[in-house]
C-alpha atoms as a PDB file:
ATOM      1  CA  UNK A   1       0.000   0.000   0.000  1.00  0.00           C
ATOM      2  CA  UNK A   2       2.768   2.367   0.847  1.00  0.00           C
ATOM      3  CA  UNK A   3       4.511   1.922  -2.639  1.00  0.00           C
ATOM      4  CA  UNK A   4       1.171   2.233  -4.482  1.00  0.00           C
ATOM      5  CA  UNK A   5       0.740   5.795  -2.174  1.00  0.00           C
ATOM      6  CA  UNK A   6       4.238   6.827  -3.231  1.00  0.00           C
ATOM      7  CA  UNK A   7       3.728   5.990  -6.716  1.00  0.00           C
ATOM      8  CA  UNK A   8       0.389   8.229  -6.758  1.00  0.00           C
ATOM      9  CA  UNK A   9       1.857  11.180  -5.141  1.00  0.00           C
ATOM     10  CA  UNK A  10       5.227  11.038  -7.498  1.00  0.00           C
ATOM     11  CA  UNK A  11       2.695  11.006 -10.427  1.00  0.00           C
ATOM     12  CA  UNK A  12       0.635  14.164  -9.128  1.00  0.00           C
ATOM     13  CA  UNK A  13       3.815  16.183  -7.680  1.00  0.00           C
ATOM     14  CA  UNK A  14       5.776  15.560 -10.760  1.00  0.00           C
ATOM     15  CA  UNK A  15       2.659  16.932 -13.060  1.00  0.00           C
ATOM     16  CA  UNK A  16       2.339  19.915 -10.920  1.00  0.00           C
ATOM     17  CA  UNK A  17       5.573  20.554 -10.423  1.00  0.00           C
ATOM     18  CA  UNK A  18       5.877  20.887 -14.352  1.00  0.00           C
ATOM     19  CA  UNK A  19       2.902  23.375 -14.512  1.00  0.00           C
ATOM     20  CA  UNK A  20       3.321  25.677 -11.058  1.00  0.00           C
ATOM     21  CA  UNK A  21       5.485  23.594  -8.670  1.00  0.00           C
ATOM     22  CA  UNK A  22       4.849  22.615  -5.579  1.00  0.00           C
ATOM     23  CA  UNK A  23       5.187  18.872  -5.847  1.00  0.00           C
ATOM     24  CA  UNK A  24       7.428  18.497  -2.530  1.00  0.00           C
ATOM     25  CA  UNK A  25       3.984  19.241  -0.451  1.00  0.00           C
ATOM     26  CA  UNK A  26       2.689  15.712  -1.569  1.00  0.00           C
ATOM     27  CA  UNK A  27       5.925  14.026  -1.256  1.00  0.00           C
ATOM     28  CA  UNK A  28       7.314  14.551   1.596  1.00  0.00           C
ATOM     29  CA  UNK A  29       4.190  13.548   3.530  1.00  0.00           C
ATOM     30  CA  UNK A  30       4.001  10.460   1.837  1.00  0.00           C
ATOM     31  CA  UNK A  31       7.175   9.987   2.921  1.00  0.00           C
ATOM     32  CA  UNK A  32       6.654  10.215   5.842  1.00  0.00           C
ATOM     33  CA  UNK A  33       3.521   8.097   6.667  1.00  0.00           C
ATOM     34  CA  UNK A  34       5.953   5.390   4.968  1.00  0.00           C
ATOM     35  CA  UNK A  35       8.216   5.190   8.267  1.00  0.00           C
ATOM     36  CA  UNK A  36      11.043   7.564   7.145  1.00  0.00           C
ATOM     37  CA  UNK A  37      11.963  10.014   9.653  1.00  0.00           C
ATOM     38  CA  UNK A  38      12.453  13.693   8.756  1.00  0.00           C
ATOM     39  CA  UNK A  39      15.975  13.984   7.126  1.00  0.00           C
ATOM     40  CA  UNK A  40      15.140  10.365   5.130  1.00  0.00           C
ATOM     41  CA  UNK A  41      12.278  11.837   3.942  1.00  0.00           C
ATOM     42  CA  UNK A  42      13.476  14.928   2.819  1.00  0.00           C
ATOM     43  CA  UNK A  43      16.615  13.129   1.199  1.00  0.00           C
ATOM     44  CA  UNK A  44      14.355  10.690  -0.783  1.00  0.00           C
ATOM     45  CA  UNK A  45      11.639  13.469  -1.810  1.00  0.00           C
ATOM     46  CA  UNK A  46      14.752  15.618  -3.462  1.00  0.00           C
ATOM     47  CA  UNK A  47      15.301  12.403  -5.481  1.00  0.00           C
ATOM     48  CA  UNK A  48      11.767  11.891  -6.404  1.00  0.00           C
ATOM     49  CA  UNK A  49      11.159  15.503  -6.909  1.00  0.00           C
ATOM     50  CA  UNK A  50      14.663  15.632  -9.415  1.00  0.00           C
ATOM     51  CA  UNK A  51      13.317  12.665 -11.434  1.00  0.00           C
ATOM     52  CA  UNK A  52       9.839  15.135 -12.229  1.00  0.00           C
ATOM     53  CA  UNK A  53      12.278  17.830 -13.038  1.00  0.00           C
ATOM     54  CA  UNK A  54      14.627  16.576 -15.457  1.00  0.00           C
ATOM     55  CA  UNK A  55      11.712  14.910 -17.739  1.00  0.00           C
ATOM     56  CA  UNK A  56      10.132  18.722 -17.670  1.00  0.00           C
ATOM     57  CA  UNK A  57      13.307  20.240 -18.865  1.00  0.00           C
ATOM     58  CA  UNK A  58      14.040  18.005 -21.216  1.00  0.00           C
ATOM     59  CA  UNK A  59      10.577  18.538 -22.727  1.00  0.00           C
ATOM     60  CA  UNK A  60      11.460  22.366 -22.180  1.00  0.00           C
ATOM     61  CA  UNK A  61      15.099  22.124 -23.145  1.00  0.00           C
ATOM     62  CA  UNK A  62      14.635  24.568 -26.879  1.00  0.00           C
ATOM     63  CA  UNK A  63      13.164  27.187 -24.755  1.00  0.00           C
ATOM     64  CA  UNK A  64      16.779  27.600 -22.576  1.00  0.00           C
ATOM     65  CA  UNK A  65      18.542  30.496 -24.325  1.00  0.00           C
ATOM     66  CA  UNK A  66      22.132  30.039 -26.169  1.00  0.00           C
ATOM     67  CA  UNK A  67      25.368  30.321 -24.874  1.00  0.00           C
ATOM     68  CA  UNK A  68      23.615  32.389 -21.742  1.00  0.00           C
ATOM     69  CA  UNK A  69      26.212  33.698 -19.299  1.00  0.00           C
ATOM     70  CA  UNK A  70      23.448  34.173 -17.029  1.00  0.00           C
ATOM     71  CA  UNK A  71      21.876  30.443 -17.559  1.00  0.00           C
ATOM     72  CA  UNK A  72      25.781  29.627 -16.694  1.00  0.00           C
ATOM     73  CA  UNK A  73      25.732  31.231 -13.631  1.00  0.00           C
ATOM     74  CA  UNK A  74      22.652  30.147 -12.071  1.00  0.00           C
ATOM     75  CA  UNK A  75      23.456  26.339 -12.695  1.00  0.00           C
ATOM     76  CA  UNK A  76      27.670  26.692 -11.579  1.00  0.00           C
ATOM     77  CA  UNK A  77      26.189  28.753  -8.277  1.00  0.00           C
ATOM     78  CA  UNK A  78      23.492  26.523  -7.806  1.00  0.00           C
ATOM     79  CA  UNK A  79      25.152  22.880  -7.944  1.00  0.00           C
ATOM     80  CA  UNK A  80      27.607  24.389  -6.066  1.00  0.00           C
ATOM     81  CA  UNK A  81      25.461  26.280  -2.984  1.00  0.00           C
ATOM     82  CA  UNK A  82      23.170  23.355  -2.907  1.00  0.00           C
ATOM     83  CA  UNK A  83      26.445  20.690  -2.345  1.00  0.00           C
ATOM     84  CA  UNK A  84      25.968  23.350   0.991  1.00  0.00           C
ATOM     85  CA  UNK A  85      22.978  23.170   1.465  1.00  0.00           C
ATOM     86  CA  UNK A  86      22.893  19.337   1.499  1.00  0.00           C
ATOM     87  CA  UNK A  87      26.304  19.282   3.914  1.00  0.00           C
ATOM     88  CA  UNK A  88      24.230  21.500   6.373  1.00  0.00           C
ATOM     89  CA  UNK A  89      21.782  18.924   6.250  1.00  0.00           C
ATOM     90  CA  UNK A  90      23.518  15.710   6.849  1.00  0.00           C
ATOM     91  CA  UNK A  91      25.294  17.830   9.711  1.00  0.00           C
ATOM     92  CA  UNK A  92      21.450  18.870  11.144  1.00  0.00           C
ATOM     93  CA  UNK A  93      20.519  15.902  14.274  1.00  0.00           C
ATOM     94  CA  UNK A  94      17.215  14.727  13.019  1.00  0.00           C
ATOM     95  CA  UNK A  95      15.692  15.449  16.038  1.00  0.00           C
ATOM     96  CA  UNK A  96      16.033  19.263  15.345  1.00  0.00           C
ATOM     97  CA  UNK A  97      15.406  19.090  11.620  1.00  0.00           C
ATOM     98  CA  UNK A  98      11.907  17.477  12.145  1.00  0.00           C
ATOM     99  CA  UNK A  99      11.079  20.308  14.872  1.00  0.00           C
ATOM    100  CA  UNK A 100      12.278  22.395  11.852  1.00  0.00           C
ATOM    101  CA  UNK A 101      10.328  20.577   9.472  1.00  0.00           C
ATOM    102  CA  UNK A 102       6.879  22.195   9.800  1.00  0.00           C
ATOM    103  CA  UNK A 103       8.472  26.104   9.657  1.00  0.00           C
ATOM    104  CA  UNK A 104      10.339  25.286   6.836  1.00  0.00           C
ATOM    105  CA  UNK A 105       7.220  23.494   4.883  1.00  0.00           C
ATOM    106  CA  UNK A 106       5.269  26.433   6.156  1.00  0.00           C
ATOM    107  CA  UNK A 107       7.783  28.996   4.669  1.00  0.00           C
ATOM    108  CA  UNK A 108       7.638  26.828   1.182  1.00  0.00           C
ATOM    109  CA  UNK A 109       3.969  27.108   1.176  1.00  0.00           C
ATOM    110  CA  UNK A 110       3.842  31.116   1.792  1.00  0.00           C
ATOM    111  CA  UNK A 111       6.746  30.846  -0.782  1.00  0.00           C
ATOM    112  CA  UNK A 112       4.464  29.431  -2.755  1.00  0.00           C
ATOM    113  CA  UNK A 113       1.199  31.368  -2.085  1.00  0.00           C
ATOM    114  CA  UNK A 114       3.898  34.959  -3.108  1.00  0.00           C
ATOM    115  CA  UNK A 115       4.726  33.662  -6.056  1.00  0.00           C
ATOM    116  CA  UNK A 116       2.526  35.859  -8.607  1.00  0.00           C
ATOM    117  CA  UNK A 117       3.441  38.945  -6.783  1.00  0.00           C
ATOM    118  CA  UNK A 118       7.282  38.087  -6.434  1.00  0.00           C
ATOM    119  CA  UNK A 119       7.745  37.272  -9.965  1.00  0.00           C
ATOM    120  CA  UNK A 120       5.617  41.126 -10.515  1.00  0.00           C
ATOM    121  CA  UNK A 121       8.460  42.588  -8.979  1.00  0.00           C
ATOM    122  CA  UNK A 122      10.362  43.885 -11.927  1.00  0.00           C
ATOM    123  CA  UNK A 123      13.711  45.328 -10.931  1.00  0.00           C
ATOM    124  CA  UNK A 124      13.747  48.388 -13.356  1.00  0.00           C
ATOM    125  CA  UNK A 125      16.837  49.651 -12.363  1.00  0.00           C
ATOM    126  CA  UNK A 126      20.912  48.173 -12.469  1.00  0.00           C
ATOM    127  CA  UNK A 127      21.158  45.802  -9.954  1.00  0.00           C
ATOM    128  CA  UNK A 128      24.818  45.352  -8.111  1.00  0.00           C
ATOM    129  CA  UNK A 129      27.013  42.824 -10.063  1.00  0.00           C
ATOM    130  CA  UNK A 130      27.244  40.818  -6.807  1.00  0.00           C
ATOM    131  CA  UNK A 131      22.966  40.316  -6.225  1.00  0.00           C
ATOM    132  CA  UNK A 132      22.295  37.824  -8.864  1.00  0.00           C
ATOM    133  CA  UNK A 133      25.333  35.609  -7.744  1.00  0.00           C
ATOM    134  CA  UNK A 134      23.965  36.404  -3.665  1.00  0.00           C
ATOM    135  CA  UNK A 135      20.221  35.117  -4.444  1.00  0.00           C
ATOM    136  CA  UNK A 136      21.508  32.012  -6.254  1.00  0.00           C
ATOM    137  CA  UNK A 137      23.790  31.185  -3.242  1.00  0.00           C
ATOM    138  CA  UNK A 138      20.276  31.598  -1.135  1.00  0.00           C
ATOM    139  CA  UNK A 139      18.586  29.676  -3.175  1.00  0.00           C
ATOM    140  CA  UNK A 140      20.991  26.853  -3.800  1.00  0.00           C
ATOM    141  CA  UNK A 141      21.733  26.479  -0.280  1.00  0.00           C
ATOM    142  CA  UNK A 142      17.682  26.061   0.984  1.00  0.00           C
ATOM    143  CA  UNK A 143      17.518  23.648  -2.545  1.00  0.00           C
ATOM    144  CA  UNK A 144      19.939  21.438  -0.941  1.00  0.00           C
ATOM    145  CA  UNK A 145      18.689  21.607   2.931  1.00  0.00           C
ATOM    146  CA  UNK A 146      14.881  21.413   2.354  1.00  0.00           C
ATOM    147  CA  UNK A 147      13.783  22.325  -1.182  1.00  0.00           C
ATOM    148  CA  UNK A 148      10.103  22.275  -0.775  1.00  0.00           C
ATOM    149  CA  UNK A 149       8.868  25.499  -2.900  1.00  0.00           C
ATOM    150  CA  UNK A 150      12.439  25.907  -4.798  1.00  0.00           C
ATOM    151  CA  UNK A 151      10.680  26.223  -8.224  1.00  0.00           C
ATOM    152  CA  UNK A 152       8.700  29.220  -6.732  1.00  0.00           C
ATOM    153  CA  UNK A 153      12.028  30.936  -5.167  1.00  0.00           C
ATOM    154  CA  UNK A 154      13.783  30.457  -8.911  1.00  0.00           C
ATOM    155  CA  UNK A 155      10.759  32.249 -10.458  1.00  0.00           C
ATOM    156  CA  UNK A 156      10.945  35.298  -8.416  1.00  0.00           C
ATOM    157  CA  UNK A 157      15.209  34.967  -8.763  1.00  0.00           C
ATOM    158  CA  UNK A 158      14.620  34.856 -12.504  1.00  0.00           C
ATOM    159  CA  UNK A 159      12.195  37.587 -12.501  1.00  0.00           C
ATOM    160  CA  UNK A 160      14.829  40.431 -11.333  1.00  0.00           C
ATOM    161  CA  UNK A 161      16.981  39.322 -14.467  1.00  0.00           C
ATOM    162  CA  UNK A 162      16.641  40.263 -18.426  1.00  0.00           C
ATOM    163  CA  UNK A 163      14.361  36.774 -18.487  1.00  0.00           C
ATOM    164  CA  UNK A 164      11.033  38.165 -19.506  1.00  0.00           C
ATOM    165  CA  UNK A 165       9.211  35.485 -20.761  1.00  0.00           C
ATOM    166  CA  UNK A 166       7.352  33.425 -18.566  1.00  0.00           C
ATOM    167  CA  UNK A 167       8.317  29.708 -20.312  1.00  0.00           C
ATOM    168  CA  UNK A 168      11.741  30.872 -20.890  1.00  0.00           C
ATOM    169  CA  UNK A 169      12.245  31.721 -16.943  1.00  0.00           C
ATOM    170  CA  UNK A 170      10.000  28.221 -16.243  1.00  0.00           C
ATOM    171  CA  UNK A 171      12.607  26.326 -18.640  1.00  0.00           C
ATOM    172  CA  UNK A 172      15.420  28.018 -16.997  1.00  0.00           C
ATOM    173  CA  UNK A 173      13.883  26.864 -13.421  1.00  0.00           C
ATOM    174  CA  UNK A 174      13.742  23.404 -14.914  1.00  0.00           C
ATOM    175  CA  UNK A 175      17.180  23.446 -15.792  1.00  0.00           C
ATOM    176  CA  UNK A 176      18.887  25.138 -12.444  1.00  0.00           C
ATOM    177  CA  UNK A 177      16.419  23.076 -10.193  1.00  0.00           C
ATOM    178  CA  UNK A 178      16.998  20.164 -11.656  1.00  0.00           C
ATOM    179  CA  UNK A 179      21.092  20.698 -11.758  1.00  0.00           C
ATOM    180  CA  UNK A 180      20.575  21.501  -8.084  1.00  0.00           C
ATOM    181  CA  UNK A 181      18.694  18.660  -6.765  1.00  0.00           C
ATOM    182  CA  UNK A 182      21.080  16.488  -8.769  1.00  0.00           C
ATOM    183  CA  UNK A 183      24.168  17.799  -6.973  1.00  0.00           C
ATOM    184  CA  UNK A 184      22.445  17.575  -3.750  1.00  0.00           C
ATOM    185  CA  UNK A 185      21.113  14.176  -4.405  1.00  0.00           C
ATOM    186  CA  UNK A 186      24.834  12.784  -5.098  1.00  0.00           C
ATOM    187  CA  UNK A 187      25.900  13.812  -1.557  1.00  0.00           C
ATOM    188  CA  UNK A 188      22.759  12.540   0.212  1.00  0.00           C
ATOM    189  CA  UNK A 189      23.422   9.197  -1.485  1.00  0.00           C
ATOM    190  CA  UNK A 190      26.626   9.446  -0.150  1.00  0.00           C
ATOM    191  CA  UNK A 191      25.677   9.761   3.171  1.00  0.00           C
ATOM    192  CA  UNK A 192      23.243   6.851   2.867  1.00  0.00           C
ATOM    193  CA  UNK A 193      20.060   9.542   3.676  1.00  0.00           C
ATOM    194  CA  UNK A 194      17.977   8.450   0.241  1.00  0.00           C
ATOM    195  CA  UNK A 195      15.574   5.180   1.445  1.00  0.00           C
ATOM    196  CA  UNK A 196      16.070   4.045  -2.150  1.00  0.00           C
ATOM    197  CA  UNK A 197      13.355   1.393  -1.403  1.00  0.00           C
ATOM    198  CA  UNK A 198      11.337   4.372  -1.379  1.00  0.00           C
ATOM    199  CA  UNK A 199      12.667   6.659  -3.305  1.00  0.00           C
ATOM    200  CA  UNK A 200      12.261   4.978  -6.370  1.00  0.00           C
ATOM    201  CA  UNK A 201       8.525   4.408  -6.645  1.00  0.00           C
ATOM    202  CA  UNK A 202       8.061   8.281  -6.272  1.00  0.00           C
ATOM    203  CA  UNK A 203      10.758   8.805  -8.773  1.00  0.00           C
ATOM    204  CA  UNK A 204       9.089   6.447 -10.971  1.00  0.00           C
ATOM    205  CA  UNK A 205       5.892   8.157 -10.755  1.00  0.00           C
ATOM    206  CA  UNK A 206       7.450  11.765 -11.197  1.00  0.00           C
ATOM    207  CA  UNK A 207       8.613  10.747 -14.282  1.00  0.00           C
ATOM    208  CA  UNK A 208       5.731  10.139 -15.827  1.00  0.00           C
ATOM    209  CA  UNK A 209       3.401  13.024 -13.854  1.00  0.00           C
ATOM    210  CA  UNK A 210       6.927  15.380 -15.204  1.00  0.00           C
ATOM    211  CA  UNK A 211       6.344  13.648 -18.617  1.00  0.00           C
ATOM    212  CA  UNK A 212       2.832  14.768 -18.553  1.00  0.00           C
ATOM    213  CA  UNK A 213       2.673  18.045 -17.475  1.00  0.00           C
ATOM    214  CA  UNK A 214       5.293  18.847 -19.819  1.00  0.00           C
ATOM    215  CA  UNK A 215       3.236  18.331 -22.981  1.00  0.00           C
ATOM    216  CA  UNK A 216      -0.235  19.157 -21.253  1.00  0.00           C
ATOM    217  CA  UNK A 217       0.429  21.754 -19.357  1.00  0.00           C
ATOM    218  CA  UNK A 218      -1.514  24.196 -22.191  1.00  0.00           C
ATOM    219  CA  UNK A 219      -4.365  22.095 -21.330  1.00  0.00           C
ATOM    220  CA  UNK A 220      -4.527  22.292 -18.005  1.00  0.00           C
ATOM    221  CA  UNK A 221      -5.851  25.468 -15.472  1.00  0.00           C
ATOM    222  CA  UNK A 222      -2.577  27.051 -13.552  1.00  0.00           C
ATOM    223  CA  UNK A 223      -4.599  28.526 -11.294  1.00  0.00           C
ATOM    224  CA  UNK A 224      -6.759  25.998 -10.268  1.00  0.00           C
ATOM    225  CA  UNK A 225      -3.724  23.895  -9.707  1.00  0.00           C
ATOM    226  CA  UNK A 226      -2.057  26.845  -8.069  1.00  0.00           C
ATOM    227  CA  UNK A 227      -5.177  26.131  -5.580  1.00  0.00           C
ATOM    228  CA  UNK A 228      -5.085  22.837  -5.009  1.00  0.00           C
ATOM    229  CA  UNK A 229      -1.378  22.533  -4.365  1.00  0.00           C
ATOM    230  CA  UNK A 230      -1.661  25.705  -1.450  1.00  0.00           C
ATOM    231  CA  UNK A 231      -4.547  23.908  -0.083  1.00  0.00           C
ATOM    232  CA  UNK A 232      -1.724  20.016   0.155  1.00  0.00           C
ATOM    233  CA  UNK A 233       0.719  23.376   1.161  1.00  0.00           C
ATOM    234  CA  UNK A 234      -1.377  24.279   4.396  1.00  0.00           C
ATOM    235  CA  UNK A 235      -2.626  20.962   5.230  1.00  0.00           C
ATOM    236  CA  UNK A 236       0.819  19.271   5.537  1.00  0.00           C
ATOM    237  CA  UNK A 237       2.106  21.909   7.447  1.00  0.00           C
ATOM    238  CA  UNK A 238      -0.955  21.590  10.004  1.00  0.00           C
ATOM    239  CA  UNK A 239       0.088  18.048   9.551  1.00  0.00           C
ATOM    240  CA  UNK A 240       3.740  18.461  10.365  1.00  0.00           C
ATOM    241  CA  UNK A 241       3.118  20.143  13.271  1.00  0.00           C
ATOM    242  CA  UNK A 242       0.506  17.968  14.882  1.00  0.00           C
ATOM    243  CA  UNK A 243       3.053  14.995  14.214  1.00  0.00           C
ATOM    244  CA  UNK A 244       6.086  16.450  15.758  1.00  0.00           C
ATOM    245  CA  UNK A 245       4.924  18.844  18.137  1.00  0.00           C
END
């Protein structure tokens, strides 16, 4: 029953992760209610999530722009923040991580819930050289520890940049997201934190919900998706909370 749950919520996270993101909200619960404790769980979702990811990019790949110093940056930065971000992690005792847990799902979800209004907020003037590089170091290094809502942060990242069209910055998200979560994924393997008994039926099942959403997405209503995946965003924090506090 647990695999058949996983395999479900891999499907549905992977197809909404490819049309507004989001898909960590039903994964890491799932997880969860599996047996893993916090940092397992968070581990395996990355992996799961990544699967989702790379199909939607690849699907998305033509939209990436050429030889793109800034497309360069944001993946070097990224892999390289979130091999941080992942480091903090396996340092964190899992004890304090899951009385993290809830805060930081809770941060994803009004992450989430900004999203229109962050990616509104056009920077019309010359940024500093050094505040692109600074808010892909942020968001590399949360990618790696937690991740939940990282397609959300890219968007409003890749919103203060030349990037004006929407699928171009959502293809570039595909990209750096997935290039993060692989780097991170490598080191949690290391360090034996992916349950790959687990893991893998998500992964599976992001794959094809990623596969899906990539050529659908046209199809299907953001917004009401938007709704659906703040509504899994509040009720697994309530979740959360209730279970470790």
């Amino acid at each position: 029953m647990n695999y058949l749950l996983l395999v479900i919520t891999g499907v549905l996270a992977g197809l909404i992760n490819s049309i507004a993101g989001g898909g960590a909200f039903l994964v890491l619960p799932a997880l969860i209610l599996a047996g893993l404790t916090g940092k397992q769980a968070s581990a395996s979702g990355s992996f799961a999530v990544w699967a989702g990811q790379a199909t939607s990019y690849f699907e998305n790949r033509k939209l990436i722009p050429k030889k793109s110093r800034l497309v360069k940056q944001i993946v070097i930065i990224g892999m390289a923040s979130s091999i941080a971000g992942a480091l903090l992690l396996v340092v964190t005792p899992n004890i304090n991580f899951e009385h993290a847990l809830p805060f930081l799902n809770a941060a994803a979800t009004l992450i989430f819930i900004a999203g229109p209004w962050l990616k509104k907020q056009r920077v019309q003037k010359k940024q500093p050289s050094f505040v692109f590089p600074l808010f892909c170091v942020i968001a590399g290094v949360y990618g790696g520890y937690f991740g939940g809502g990282l397609g959300m942060l890219m968007l409003a990242v890749l919103s203060t940049t030349e990037l004006r069209d929407f699928k171009t910055q959502n293809a570039v998200k595909l990209l750096a997201a997935s290039a993060m979560n692989l780097a991170c994924i490598i080191v949690l393997a290391f360090y034996s934190l992916i349950i790959w008994r687990y893991a893998l039926p998500a992964a599976g099942g992001a794959f094809v919900g990623g596969l899906i959403g990539a050529r659908f997405s046209q199809r299907i209503s953001g917004p009401h998706i938007r709704t659906i995946v703040i509504l899994i965003g509040l009720i697994t924090t309530a979740y959360l909370f209730i279970r470790f506090y």
